[in-house]
Protein backbone atom coordinates (compact mmCIF):
# COMPACT_ATOMS: atom_id res chain seq x y z
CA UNK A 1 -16.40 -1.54 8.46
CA UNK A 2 -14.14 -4.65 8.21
CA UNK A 3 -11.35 -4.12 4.84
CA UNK A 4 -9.43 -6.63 3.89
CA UNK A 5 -6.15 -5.71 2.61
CA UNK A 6 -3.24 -7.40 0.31
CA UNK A 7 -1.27 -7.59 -2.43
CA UNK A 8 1.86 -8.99 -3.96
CA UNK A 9 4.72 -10.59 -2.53
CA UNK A 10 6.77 -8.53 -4.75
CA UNK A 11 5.72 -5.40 -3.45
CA UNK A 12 7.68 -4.40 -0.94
CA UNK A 13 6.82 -0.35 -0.69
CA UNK A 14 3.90 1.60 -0.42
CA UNK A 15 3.02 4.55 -2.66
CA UNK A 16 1.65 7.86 -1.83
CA UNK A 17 -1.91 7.13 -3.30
CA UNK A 18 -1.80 3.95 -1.24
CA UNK A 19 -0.53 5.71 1.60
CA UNK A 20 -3.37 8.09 1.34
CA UNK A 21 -6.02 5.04 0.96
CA UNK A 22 -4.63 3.89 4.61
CA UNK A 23 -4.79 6.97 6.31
CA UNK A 24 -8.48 7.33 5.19
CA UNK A 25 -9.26 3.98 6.88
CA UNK A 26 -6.90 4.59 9.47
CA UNK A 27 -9.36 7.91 10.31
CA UNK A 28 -12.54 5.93 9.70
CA UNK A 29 -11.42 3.81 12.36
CA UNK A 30 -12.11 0.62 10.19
CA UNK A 31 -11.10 -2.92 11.21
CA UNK A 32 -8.26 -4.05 9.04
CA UNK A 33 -7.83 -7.59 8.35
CA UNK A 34 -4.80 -8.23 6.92
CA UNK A 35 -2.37 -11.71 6.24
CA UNK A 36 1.40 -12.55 7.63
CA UNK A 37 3.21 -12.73 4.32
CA UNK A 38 6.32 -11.26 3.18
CA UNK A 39 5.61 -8.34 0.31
CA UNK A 40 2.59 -5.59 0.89
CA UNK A 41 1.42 -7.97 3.84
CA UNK A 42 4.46 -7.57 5.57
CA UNK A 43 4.97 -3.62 4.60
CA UNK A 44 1.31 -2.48 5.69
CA UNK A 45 1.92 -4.07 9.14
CA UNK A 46 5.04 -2.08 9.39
CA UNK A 47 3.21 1.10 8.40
CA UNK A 48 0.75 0.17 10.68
CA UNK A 49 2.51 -0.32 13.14
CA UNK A 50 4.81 2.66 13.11
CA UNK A 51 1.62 4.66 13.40
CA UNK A 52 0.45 2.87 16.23
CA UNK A 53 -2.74 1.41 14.45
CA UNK A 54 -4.44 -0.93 16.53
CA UNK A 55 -7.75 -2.01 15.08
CA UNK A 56 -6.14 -5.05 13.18
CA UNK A 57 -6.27 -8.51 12.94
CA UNK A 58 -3.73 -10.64 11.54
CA UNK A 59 -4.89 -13.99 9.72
CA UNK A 60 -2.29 -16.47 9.19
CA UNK A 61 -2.04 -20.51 9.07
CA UNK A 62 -1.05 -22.76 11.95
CA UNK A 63 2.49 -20.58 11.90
CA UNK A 64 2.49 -17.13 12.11
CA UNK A 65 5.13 -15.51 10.15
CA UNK A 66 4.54 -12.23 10.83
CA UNK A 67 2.38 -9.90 13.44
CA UNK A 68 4.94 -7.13 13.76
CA UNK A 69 2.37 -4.98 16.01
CA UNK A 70 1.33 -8.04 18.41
CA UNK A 71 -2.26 -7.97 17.00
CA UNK A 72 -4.91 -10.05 17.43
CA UNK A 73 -3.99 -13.10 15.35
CA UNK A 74 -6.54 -15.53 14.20
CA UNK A 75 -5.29 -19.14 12.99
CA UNK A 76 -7.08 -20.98 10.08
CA UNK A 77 -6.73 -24.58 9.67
CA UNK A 78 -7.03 -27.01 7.34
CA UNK A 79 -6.13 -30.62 6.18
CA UNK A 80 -4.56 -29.01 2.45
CA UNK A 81 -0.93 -30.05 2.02
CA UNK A 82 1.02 -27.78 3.97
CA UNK A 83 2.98 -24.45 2.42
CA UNK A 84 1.41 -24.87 -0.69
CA UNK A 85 -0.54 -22.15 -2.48
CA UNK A 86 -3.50 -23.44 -2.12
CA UNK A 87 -2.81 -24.37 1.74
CA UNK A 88 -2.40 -20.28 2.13
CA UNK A 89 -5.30 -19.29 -0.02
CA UNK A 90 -7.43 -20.62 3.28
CA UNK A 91 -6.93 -17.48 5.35
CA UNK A 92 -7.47 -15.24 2.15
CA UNK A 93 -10.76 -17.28 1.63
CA UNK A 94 -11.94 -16.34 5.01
CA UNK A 95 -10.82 -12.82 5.08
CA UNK A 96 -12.65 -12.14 1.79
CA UNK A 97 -15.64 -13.99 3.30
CA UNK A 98 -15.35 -11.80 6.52
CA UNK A 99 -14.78 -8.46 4.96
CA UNK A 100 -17.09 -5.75 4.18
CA UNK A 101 -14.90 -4.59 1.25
CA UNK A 102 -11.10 -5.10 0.08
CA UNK A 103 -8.06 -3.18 -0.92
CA UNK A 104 -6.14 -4.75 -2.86
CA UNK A 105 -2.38 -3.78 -3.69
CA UNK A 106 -1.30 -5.75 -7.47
CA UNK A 107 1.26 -5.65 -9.84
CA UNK A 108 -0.81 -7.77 -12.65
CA UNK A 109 1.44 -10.86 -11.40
CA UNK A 110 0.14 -12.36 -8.19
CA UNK A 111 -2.35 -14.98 -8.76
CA UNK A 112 -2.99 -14.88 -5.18
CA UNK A 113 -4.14 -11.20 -5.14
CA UNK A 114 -6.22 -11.45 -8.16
CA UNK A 115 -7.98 -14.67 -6.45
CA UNK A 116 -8.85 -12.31 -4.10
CA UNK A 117 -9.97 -9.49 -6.12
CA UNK A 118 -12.21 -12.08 -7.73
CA UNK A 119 -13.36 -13.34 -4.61
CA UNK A 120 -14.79 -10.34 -2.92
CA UNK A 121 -16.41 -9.11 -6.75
CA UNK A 122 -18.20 -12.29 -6.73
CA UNK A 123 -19.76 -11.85 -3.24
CA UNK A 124 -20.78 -8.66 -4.25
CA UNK A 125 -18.25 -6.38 -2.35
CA UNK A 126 -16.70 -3.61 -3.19
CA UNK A 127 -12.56 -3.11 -4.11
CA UNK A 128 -10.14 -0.19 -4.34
CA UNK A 129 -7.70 -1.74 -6.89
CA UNK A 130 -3.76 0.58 -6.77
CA UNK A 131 -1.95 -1.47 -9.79
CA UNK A 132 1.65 -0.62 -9.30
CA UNK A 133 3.89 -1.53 -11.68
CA UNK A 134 7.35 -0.75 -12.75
CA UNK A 135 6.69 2.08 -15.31
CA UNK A 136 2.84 3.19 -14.38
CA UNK A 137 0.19 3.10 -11.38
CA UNK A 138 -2.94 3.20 -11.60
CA UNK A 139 -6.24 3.44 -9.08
CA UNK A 140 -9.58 1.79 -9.81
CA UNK A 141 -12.84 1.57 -7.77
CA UNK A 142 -14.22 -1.94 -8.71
CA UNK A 143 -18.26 -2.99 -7.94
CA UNK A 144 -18.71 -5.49 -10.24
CA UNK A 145 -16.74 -8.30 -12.12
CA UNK A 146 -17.30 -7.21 -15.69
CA UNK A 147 -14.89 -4.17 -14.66
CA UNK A 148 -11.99 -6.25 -13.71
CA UNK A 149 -12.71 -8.11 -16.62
CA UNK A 150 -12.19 -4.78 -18.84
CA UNK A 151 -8.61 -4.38 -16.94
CA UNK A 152 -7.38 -8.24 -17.52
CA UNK A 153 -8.47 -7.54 -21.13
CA UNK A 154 -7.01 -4.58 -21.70
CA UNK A 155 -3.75 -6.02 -20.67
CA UNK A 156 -3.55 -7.78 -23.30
CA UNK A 157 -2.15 -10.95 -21.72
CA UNK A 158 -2.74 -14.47 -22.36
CA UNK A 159 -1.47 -16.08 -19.49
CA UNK A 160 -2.92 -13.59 -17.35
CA UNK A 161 -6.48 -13.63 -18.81
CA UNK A 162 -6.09 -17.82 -18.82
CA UNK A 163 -5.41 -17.16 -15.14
CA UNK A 164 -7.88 -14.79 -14.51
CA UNK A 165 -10.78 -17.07 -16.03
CA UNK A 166 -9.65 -20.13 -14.29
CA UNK A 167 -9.59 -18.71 -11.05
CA UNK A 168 -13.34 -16.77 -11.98
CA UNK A 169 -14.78 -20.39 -12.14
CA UNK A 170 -13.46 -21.70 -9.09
CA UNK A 171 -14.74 -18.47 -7.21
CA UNK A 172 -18.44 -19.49 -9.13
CA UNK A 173 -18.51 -22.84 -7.52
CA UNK A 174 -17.43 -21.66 -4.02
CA UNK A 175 -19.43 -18.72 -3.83
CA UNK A 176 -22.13 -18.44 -6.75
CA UNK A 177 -22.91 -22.24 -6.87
CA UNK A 178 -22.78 -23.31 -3.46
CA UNK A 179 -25.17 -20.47 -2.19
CA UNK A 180 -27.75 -21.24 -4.99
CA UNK A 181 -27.79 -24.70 -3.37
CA UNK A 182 -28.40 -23.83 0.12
CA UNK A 183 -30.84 -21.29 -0.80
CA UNK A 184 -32.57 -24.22 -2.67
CA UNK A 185 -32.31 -25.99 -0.10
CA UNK A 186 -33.58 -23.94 2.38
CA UNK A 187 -36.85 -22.82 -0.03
CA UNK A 188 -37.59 -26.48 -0.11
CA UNK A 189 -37.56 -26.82 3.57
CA UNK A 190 -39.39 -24.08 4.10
CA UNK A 191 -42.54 -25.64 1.79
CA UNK A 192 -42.10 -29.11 3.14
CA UNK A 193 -42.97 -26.98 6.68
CA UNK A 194 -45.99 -25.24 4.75
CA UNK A 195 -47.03 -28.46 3.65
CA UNK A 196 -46.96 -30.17 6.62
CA UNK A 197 -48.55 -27.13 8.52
CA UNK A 198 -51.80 -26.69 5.98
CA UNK A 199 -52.13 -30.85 6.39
C-alpha cells in the first residue's frame, strides 16, 4: 500500500491521534510518499526518521529542500514558473496520482492540502482527514467528495468554500474530464478495429 501524506506549512507538530495513524502504517509496512516542505512535510520526516522508518520516498522539484532520512528522492519537472504554487503542486499531483490512499494533516487554511484532499476523492481513493486547529481536532475517514463537501460547509466559510469549489473544478478537468476522453477515445479505436476486422 502506497499513502501519501501532507499537510500544512503551518503545522509544525504532530498530535497523538496522528502519531497513532503513523505507527499503524509504520506496522503495516506501507510505502510512504511524502514532499520536502517546511510544516507537517518537514515534521513527519523527522518522526520518521527518528524511528528509523525506511520505506519512504521523498518527492520534491528540481531542488530538494528537505530528505532528512537520505530517502529515495524522486525529482518532478516541469516548464511552470519556478517557486510558485502552482510550480509545487506538480509533485503533489503525482503523489496523489501514485498513491493508493492519502493522509492528510489540515488546519482548514492550506489550499495546497485541500487540493490534495480533493485530488485523491476525485480518483476515487480513500483519505484519513486529522483537522487540527488551534482550539479543536478532529478525525474523519473520507470515501467520497460529497463528505468533504459536508465539512467545507459546515465551516461556514466563504472564502474557504470559494476555494474549495474552485479547486473541485480544476481536479474535474484533470482527472474526471480527461479520463472520459481517453476512454472515448480508446472505445472508438477499439470499433474502428471491429470494423475493419468484420470487413
Amino acid at each position: 500500500m502506497k499513502i501519501f501524506i501532507a499537510g500544512a506549512r503551518k503545522i509544525d507538530f504532530l498530535s497523538g491521534e496522528v502519531l497513532k495513524n503513523l505507527k499503524k502504517i509504520m506496522e503495516n509496512n506501507d510505502k510512504i510518499l511524502v514532499g520536502d516542505a517546511d510544516g507537517v512535510d518537514k515534521t513527519i520526516q523527522t518522526f520518521l526518521k527518528s524511528k528509523s522508518y525506511n520505506n519512504v520516498i521523498v518527492y520534491s522539484m528540481e531542488n530538494v529542500r528537505n530528505n532528512i532520512g537520505n530517502w529515495e528522492n524522486i525529482k518532478i519537472f516541469t516548464t511552470l514558473k519556478k517557486n510558485t504554487r502552482e510550480y509545487f503542486t506538480e509533485k503533489d499531483k503525482k503523489m496523489a496520482e501514485i498513491a493508493d490512499e492519502g493522509f492528510m494533516i489540515w488546519n482548514k487554511e492550506s489550499k495546497g492540502t485541500l487540493n490534495n484532499i480533493i485530488n485523491l476523492l476525485i480518483m476515487n481513493k480513500k483519505v484519513q482527514l486529522y483537522i487540527q486547529e488551534k482550539n479543536k481536532n478532529t478525525f474523519y475517514n473520507l470515501s467520497n467528495i460529497k463528505e468533504l463537501e459536508n465539512i467545507v460547509l459546515e465551516s461556514n466559510s466563504k472564502k474557504l468554500e470559494e476555494t474549495y469549489n474552485t479547486l473541485l473544478k480544476r481536479a474535474k478537468i484533470n482527472y474526471i474530464d480527461k479520463t472520459n476522453i481517453i476512454q472515448e477515445k480508446k472505445r472508438y479505436s477499439s470499433e474502428k478495429i471491429q470494423q475493419l476486422t468484420l470487413q
